[in-house]
Protein backbone atom coordinates (compact mmCIF):
# COMPACT_ATOMS: atom_id res chain seq x y z
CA UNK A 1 9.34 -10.94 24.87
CA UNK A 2 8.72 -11.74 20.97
CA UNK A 3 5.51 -9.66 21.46
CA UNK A 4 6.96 -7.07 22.70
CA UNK A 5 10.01 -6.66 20.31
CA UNK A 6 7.30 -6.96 17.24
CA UNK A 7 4.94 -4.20 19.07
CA UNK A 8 8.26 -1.87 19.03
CA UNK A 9 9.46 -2.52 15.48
CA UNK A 10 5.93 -1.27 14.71
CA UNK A 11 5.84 1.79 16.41
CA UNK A 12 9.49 2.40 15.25
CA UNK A 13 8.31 1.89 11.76
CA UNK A 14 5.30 3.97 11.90
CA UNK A 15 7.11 6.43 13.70
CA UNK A 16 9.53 6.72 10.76
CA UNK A 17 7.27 7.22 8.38
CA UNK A 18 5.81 10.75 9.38
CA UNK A 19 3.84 12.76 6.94
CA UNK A 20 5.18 15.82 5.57
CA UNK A 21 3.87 18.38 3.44
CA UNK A 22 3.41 18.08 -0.30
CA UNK A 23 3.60 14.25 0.01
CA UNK A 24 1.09 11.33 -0.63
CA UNK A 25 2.00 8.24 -0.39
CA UNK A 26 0.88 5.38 -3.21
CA UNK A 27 -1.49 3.90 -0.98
CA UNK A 28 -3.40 7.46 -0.49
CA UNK A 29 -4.44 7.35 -3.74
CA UNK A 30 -6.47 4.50 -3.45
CA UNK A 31 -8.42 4.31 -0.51
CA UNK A 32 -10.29 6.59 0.97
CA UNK A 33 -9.40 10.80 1.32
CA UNK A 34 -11.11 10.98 4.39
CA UNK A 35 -8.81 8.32 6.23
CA UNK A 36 -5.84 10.25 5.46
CA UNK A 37 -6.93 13.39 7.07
CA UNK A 38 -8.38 11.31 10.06
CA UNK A 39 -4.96 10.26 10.34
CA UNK A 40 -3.40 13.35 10.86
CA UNK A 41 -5.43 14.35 12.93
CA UNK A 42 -6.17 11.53 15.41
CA UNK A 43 -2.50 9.73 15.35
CA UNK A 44 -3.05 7.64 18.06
CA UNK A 45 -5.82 6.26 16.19
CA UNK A 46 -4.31 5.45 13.57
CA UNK A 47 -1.45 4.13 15.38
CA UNK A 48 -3.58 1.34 16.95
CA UNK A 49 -4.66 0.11 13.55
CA UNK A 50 -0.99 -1.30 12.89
CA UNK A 51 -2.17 -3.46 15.96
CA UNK A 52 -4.65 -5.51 15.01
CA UNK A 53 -4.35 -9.44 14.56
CA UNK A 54 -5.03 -9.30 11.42
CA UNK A 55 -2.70 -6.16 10.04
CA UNK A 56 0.64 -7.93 12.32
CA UNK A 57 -0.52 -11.20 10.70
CA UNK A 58 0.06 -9.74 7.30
CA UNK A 59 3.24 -7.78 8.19
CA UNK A 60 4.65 -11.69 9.05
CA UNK A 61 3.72 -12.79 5.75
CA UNK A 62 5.51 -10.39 4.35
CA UNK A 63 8.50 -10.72 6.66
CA UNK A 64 8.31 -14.53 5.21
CA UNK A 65 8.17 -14.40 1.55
CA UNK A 66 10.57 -11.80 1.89
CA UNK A 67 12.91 -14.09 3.15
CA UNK A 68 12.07 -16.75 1.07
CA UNK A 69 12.67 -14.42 -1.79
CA UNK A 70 16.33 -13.33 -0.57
CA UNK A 71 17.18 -16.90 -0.71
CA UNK A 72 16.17 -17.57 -4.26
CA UNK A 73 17.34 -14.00 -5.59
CA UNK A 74 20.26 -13.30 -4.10
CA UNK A 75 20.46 -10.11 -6.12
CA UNK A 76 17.15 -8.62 -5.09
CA UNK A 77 15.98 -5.80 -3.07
CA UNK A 78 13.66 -5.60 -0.48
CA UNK A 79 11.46 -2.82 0.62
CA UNK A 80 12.63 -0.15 -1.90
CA UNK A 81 11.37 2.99 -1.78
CA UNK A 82 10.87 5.43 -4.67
CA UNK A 83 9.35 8.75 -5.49
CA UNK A 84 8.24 10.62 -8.29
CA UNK A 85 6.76 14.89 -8.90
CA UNK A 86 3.80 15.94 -10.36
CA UNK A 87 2.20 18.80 -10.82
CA UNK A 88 -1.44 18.87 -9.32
CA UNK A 89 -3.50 22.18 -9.53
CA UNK A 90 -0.40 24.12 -9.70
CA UNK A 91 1.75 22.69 -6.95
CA UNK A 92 4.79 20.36 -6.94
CA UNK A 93 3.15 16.91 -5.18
CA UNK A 94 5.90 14.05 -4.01
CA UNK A 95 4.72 10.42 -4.48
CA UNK A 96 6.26 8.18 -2.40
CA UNK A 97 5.86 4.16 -2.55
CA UNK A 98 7.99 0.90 -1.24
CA UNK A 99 7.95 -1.60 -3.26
CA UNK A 100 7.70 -5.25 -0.86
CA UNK A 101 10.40 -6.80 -3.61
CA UNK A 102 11.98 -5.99 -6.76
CA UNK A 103 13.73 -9.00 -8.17
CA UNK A 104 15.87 -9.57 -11.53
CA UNK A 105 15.24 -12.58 -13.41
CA UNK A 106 17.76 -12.34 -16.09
CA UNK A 107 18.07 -8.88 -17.51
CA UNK A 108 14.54 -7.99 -16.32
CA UNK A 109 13.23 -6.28 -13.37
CA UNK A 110 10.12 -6.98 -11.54
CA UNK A 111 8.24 -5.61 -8.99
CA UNK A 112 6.71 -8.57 -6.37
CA UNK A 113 3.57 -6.94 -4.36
CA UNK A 114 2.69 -9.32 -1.44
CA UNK A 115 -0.74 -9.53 -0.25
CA UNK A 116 -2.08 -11.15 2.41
CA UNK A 117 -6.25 -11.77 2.81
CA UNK A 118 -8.69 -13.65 4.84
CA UNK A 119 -10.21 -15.41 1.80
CA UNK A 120 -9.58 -15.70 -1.49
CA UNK A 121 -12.87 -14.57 -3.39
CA UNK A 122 -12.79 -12.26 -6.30
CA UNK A 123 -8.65 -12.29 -6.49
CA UNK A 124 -7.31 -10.10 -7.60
CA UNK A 125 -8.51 -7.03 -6.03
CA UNK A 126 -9.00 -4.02 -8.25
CA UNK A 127 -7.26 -2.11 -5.81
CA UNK A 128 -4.16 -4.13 -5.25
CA UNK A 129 -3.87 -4.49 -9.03
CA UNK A 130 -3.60 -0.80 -9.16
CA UNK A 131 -1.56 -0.26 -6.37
CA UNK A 132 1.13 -2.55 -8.74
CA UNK A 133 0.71 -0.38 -11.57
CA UNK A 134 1.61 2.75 -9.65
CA UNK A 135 4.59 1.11 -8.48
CA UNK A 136 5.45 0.20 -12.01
CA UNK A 137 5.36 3.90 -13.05
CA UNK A 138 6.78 5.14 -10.17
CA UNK A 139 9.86 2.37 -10.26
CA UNK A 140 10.14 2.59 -14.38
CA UNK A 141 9.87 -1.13 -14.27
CA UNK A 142 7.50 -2.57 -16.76
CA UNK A 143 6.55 -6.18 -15.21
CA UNK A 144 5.18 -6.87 -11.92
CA UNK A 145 4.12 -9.79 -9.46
CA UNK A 146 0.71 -9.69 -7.38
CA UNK A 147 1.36 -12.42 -4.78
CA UNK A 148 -1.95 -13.84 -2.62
CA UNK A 149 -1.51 -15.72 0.68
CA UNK A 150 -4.67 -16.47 1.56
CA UNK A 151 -5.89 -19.68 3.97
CA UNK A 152 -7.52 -21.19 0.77
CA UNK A 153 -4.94 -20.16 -1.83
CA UNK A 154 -1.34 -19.39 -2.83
CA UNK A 155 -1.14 -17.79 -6.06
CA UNK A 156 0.05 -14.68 -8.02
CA UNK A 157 -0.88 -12.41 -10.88
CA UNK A 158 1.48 -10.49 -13.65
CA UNK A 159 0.78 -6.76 -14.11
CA UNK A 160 2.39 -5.60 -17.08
CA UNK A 161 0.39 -2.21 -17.85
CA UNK A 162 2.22 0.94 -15.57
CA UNK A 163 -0.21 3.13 -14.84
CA UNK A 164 -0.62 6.29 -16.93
CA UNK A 165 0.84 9.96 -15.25
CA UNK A 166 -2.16 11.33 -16.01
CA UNK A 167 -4.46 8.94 -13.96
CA UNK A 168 -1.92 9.47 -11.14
CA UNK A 169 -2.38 13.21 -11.43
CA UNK A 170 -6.09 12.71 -11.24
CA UNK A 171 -6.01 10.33 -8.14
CA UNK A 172 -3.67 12.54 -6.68
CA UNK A 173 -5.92 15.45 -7.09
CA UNK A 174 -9.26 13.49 -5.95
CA UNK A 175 -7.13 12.64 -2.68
CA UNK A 176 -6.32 16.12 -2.05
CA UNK A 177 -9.63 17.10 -2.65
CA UNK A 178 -11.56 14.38 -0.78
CA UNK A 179 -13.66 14.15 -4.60
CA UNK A 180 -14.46 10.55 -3.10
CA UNK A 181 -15.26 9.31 -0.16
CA UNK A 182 -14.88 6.41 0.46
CA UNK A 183 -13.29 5.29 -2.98
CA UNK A 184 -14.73 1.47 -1.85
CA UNK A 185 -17.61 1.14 0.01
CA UNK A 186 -16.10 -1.60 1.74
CA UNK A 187 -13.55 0.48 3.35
CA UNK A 188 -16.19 1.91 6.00
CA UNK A 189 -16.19 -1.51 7.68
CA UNK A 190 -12.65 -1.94 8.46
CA UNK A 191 -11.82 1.49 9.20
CA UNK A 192 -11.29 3.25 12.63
CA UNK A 193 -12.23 6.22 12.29
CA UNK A 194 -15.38 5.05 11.18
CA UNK A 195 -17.04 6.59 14.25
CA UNK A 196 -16.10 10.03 13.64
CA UNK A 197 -16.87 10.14 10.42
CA UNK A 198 -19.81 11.73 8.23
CA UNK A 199 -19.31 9.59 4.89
CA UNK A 200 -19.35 6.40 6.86
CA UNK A 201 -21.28 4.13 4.45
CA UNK A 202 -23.98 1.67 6.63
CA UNK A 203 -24.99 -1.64 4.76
C-alpha cells in the first residue's frame, strides 16, 4: 500500500515534469549531453531510473529534512522553482531549476541543496557545488546551503559565489551541443542508457 502510493507520486511527478522545447533544466548542464537526449528518446528508460533503491532512498531524505526544515522555518519555502533566458547561439534558451529549500534567517535568504550519497569521500562534490551556484544565479540569492546525508556523515557546506551568466551560457551551449560526453567519467557507471550508448566510458 505505502509502496504503491510512493511508486505513483513518482510517476505523477515525472510525468509533470515533461520536456518542452527551448528548455534545459539546471541539472542538464552538468551531467552528461548524451543522457538528456537518451531521455527523450527512450522515456520508459528513463522512467525506471526514478525506481531504483537508491534514487527513492534519496527522494525520502529529502521528504525528511524538508520537514524538519518547515518546523524550524516556519517562513520557508519548499521546492521552489525558478527560471531564467539566455541567449545561446542566437536562440532564446529557458533555464529551469527547483530549489529543495529556500529559508530566511533574518533578513537573508538562502538556498538549502539536500544531497543524499552512499559514502562520504571527497565531500563536497564538484558537481553538487555547482549545481548550488546555478541556483544562486538563477534565484538572485547570494548564500547557499550544501547539505550531506550520508551513512558516515551529516554535514553541510556554504556556497556563497553565484555562478557567472556567462559560464551558464557556455554549459548551456556544450549541452546543446553534446561538446562533452560524459562531463564525469563516473557518470557511465550509473547510467541506463549506458548500453546504447557510443561514449560509454569502460574502466
Amino acid at each position: 500500500m505505502l509502496i504503491e502510493a510512493l511508486i505513483n507520486s513518482k510517476i505523477k511527478d515525472y510525468m509533470s515534469h515533461q520536456r518542452e522545447e527551448g528548455v534545459l533544466y539546471v541539472t542538464d548542464l552538468l551531467r552528461c549531453p548524451m543522457k538528456l537526449r537518451f531521455e527523450t528518446m527512450y522515456k520508459e528508460i528513463a522512467l525506471s531510473e526514478a525506481f531504483t533503491p537508491a534514487t527513492m532512498l534519496g527522494d525520502l531524505v529529502h521528504l525528511g529534512l524538508q520537514e524538519f526544515i518547515k518546523s524550524v522555518y516556519p517562513n520557508s519555502q519548499i521546492e521552489v522553482e525558478g527560471e531564467k533566458t539566455i541567449p545561446v547561439d542566437g536562440k532564446e534558451i529557458k533555464i529551469k531549476g527547483r530549489a529543495d529549500a529556500i529559508i530566511q534567517i533574518n533578513d537573508e535568504k538562502v538556498i538549502v541543496e539536500i544531497k543524499s550519497a552512499r559514502a562520504d569521500r571527497s565531500l563536497p562534490h564538484e558537481h553538487h557545488k555547482y549545481q548550488l551556484q546555478i541556483y544562486l544565479w538563477l534565484f538572485g540569492i547570494k548564500r547557499g546551503l550544501l547539505v550531506y546525508i550520508t551513512p558516515d556523515r551529516v554535514t553541510e557546506y556554504s556556497v556563497n559565489e553565484p555562478a557567472e551568466e556567462v559560464t551558464i551560457i557556455r554549459l548551456a551551449e556544450e549541452t546543446l551541443k553534446a561538446k562533452i560526453a560524459p562531463r564525469y567519467s563516473w557518470e557511465c557507471e550509473y547510467c541506463a542508457f549506458k548500453t546504447l550508448c557510443p561514449y560509454k566510458k569502460i574502466k
